[in-house]
Each structure stands twice: as C-alpha cells, then as structure tokens.
PDB file of N, CA and C in Angstrom:
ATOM      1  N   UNK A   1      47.042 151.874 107.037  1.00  0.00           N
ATOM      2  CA  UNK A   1      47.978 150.793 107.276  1.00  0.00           C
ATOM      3  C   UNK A   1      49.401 151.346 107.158  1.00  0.00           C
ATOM      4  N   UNK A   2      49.979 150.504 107.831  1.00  0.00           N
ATOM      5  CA  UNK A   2      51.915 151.235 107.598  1.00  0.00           C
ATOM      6  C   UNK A   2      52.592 150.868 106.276  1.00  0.00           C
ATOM      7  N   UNK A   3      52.931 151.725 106.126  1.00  0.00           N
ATOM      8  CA  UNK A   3      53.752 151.198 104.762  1.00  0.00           C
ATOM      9  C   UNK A   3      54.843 149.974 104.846  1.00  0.00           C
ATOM     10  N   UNK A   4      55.441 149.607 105.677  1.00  0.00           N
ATOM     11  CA  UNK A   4      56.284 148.487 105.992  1.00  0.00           C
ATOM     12  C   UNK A   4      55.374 147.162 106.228  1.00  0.00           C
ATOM     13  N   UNK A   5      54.231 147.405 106.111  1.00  0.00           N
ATOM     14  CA  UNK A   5      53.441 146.282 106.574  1.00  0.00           C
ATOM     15  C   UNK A   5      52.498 145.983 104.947  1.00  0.00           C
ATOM     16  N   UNK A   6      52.086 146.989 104.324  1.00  0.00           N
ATOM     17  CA  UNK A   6      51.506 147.019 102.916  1.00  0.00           C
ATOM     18  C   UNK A   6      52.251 146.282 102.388  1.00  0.00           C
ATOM     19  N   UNK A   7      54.197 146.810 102.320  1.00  0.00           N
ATOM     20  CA  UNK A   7      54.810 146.408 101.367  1.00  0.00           C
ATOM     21  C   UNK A   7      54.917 144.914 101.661  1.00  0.00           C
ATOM     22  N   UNK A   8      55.161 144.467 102.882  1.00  0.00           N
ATOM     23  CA  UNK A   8      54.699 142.921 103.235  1.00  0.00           C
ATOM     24  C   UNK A   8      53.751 142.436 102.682  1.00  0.00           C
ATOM     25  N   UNK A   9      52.891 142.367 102.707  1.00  0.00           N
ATOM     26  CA  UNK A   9      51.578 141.909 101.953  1.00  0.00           C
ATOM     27  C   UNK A   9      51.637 141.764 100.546  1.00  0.00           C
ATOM     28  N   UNK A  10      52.430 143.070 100.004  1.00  0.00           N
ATOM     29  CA  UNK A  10      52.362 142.996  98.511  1.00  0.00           C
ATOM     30  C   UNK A  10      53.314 141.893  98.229  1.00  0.00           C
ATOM     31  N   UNK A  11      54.317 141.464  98.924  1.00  0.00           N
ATOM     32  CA  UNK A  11      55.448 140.628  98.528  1.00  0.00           C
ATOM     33  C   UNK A  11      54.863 139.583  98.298  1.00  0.00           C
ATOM     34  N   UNK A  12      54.041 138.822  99.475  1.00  0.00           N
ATOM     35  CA  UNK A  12      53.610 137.439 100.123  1.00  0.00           C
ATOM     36  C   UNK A  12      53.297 136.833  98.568  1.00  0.00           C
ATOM     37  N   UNK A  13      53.602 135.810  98.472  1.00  0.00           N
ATOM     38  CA  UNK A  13      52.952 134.422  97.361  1.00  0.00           C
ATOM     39  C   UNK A  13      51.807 134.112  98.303  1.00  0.00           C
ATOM     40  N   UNK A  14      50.353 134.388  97.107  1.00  0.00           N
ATOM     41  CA  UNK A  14      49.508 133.287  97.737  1.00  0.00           C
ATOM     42  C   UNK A  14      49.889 131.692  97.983  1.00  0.00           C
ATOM     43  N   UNK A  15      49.155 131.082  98.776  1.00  0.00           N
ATOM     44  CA  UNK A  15      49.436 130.007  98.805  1.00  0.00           C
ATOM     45  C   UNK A  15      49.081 128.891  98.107  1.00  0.00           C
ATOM     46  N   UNK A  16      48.166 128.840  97.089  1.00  0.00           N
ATOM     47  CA  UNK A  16      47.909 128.205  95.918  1.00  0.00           C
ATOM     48  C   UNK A  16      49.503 128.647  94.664  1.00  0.00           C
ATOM     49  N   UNK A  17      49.592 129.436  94.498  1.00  0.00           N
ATOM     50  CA  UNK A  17      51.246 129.588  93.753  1.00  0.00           C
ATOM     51  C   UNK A  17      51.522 128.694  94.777  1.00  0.00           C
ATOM     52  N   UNK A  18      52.503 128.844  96.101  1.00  0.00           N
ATOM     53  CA  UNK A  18      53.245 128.038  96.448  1.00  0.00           C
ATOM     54  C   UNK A  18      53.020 127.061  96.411  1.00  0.00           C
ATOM     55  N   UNK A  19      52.065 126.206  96.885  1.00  0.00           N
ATOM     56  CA  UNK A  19      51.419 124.608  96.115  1.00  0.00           C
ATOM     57  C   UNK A  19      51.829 124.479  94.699  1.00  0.00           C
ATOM     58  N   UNK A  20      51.691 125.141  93.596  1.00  0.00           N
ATOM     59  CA  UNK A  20      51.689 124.576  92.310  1.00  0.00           C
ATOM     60  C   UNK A  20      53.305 124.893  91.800  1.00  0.00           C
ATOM     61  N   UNK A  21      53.824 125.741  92.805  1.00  0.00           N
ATOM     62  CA  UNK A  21      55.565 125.689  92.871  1.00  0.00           C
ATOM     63  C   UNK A  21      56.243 124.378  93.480  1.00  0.00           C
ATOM     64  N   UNK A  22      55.788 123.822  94.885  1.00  0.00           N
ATOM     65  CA  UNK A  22      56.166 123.242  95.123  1.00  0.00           C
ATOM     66  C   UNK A  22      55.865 121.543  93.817  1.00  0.00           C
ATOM     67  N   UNK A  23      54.575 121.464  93.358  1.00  0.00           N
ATOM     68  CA  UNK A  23      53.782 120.303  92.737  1.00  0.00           C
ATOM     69  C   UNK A  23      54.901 120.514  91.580  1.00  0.00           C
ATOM     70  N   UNK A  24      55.087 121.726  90.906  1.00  0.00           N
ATOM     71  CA  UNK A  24      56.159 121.249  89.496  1.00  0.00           C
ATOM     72  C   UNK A  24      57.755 120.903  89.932  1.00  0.00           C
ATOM     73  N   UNK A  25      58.034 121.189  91.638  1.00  0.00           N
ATOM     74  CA  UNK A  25      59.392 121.000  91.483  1.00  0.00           C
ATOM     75  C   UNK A  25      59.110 119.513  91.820  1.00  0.00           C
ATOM     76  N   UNK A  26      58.056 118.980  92.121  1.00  0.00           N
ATOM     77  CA  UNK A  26      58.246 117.496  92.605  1.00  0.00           C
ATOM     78  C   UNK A  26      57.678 116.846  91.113  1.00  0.00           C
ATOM     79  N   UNK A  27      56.742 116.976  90.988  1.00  0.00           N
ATOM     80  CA  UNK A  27      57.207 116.484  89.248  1.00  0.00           C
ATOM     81  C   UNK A  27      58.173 116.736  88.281  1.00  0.00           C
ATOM     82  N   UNK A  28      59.271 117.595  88.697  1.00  0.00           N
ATOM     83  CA  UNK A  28      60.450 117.417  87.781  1.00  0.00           C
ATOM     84  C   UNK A  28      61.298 116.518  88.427  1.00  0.00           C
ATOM     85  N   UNK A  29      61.389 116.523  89.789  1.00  0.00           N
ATOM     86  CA  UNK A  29      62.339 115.402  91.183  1.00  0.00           C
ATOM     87  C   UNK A  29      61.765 113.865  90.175  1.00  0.00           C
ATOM     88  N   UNK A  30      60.315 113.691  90.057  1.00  0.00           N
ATOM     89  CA  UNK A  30      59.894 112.311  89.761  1.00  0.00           C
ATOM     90  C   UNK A  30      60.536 112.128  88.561  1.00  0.00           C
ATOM     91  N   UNK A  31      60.670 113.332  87.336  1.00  0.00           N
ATOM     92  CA  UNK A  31      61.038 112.618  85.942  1.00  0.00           C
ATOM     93  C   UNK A  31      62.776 112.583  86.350  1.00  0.00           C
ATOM     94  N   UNK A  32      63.523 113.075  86.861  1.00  0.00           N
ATOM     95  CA  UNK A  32      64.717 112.976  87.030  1.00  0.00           C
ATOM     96  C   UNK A  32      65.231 111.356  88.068  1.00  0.00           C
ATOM     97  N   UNK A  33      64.112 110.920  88.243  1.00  0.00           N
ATOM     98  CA  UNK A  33      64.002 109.589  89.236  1.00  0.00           C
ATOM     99  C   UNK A  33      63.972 108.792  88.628  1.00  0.00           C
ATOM    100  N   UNK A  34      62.796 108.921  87.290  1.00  0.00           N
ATOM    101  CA  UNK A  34      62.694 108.016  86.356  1.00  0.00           C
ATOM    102  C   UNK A  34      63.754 108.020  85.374  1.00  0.00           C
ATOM    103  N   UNK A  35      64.044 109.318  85.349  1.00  0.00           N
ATOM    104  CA  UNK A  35      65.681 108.678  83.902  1.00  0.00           C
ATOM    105  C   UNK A  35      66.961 108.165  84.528  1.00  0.00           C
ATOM    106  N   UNK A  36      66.653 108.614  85.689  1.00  0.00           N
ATOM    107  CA  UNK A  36      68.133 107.951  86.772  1.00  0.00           C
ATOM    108  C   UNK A  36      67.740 106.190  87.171  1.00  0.00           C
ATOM    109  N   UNK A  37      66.351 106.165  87.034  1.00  0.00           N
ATOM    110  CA  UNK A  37      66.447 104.493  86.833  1.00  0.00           C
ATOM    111  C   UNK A  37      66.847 104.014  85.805  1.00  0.00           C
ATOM    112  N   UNK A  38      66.578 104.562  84.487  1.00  0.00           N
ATOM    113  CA  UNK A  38      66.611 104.061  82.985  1.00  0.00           C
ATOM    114  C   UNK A  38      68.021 104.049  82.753  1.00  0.00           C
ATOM    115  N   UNK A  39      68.782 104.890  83.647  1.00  0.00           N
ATOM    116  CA  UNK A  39      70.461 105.045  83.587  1.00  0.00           C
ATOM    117  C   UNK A  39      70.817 103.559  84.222  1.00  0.00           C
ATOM    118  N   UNK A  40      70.479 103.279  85.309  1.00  0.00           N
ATOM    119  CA  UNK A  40      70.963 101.891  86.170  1.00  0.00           C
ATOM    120  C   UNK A  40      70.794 101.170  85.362  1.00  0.00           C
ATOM    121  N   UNK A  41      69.418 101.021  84.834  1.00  0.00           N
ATOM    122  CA  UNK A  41      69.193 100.182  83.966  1.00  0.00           C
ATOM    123  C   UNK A  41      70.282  99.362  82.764  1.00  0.00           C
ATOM    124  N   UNK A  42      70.364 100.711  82.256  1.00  0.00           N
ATOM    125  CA  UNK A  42      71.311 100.909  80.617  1.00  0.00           C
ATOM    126  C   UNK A  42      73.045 100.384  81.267  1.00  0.00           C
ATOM    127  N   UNK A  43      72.849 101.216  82.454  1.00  0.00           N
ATOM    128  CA  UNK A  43      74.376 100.350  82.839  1.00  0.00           C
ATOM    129  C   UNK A  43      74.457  99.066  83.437  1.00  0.00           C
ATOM    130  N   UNK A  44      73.495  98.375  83.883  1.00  0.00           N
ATOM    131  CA  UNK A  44      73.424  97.136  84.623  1.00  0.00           C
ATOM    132  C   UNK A  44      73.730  95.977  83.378  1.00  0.00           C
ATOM    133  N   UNK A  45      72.962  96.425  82.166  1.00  0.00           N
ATOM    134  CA  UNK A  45      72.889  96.091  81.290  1.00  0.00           C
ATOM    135  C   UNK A  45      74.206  95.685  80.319  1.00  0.00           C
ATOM    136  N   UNK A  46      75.095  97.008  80.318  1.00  0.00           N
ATOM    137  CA  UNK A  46      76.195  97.142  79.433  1.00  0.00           C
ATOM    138  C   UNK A  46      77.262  96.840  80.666  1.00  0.00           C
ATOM    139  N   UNK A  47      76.761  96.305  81.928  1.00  0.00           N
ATOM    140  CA  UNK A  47      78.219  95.588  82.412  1.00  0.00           C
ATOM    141  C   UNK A  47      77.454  94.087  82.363  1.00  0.00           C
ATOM    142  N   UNK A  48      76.519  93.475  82.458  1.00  0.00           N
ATOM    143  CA  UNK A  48      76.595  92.490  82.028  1.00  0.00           C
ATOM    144  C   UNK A  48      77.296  91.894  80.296  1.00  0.00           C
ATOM    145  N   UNK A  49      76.989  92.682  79.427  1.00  0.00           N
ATOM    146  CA  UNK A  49      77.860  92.587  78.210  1.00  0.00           C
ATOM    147  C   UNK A  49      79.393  92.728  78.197  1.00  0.00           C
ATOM    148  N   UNK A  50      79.667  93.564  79.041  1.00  0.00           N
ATOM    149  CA  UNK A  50      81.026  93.677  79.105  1.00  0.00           C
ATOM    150  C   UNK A  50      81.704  92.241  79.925  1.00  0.00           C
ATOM    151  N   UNK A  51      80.628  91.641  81.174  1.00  0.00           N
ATOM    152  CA  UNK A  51      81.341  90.679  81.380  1.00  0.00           C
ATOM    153  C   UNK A  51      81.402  89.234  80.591  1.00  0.00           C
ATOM    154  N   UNK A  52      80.282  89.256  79.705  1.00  0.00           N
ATOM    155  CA  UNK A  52      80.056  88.395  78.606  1.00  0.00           C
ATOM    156  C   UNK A  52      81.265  88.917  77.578  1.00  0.00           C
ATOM    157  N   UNK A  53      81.521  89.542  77.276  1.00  0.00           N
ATOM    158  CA  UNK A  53      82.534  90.093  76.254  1.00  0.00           C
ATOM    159  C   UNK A  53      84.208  89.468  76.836  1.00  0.00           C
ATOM    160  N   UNK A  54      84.256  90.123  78.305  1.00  0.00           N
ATOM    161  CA  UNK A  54      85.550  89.277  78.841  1.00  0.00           C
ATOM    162  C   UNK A  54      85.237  87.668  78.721  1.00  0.00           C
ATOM    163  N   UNK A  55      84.439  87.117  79.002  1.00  0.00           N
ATOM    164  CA  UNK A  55      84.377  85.575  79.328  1.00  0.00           C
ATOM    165  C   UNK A  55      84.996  85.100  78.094  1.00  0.00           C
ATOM    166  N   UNK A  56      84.705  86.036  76.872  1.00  0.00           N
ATOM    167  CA  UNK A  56      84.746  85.218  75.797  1.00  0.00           C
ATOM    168  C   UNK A  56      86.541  85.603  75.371  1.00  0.00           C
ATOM    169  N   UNK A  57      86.942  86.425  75.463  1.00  0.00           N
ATOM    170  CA  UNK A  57      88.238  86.790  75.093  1.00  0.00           C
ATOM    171  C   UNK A  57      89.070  86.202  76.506  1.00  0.00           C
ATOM    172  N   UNK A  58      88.644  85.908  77.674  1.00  0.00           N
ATOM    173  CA  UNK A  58      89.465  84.733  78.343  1.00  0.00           C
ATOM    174  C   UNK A  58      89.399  83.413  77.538  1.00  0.00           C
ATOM    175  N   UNK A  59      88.434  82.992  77.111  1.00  0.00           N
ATOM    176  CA  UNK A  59      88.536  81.433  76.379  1.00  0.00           C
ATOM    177  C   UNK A  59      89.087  81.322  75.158  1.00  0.00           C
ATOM    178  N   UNK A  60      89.401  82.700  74.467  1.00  0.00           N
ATOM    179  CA  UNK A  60      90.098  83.294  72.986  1.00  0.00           C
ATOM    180  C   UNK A  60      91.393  82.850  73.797  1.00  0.00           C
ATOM    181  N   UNK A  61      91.700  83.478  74.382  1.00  0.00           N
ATOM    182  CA  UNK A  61      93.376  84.049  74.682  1.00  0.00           C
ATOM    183  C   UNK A  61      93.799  82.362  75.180  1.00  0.00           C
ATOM    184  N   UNK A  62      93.010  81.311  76.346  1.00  0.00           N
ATOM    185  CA  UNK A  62      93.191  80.494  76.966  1.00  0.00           C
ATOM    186  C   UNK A  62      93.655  79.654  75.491  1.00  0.00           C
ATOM    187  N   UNK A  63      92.364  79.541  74.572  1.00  0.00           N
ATOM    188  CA  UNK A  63      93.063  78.441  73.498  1.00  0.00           C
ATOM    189  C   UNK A  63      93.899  79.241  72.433  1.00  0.00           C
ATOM    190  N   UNK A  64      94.410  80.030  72.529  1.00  0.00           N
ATOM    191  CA  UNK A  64      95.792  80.706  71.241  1.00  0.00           C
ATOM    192  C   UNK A  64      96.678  80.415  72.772  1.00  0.00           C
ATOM    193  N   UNK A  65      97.046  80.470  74.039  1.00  0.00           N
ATOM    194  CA  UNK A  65      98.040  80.027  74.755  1.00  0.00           C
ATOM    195  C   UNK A  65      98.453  78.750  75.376  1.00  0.00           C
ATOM    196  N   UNK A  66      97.080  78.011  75.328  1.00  0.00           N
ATOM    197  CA  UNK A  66      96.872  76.790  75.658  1.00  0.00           C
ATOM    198  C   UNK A  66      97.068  76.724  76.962  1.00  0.00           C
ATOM    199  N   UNK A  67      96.691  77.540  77.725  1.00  0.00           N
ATOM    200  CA  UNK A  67      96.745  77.724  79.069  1.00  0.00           C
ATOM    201  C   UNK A  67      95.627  77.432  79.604  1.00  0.00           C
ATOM    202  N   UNK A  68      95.436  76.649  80.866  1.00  0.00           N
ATOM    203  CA  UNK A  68      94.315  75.956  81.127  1.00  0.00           C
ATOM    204  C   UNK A  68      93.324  75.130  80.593  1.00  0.00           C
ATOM    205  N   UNK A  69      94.558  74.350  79.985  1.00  0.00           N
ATOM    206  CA  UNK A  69      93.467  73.187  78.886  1.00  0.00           C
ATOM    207  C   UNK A  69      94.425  71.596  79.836  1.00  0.00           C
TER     208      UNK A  69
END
C-alpha cells in the first residue's frame, strides 16, 4: 500500500466514535437548552416582581403627593 494512503487510514475516526462525538455534543446542546429555559423562567419571574414592586411604590408616592386621588 502507499504510504500517503496508510497514513490516511490511520487518521480516519471510526464511525461509531463519530456517533458517540456527535451524541455527547447534542446532549450537552440539550442541558444548555434546559438551563437557558430555567433562565427565562427565573427572569419572567423577577420582572413580574419588579412590576409588582413598581405598582406598589406608584400608590406609596401617589398618597405622600396626593396626586391622583
């Protein structure tokens, strides 16, 4: 055999490696999917509080100014 053609061969990834390369980069894609939901989540969350937090310091400020009563 030619040596330029051996050394080919020796390089090649079987193709079971490449399957179980490709299978862990897509199970790390899925857990990075799942904490990027748990992120929306956590923020969907802490802007609803934040707009509960304003509502209440508009009706603070409204009765110490008596503005809109």
């Amino acid at each position: 055999m030619d040596w330029p053609i051996q050394r080919l061969e020796a390089t090649q990834m079987p193709v079971k490696s490449i399957d179980e390369a490709f299978g862990q980069v897509y199970d790390e894609l899925d857990e990075l999917q799942d904490k990027s939901d748990a992120m929306r989540g956590d923020i969907a969350r802490l802007e609803g509080k934040v707009d509960n937090i304003e509502g209440k310091i508009d009706m603070i400020l409204q009765h110490i100014t008596g503005l809109g009563n």
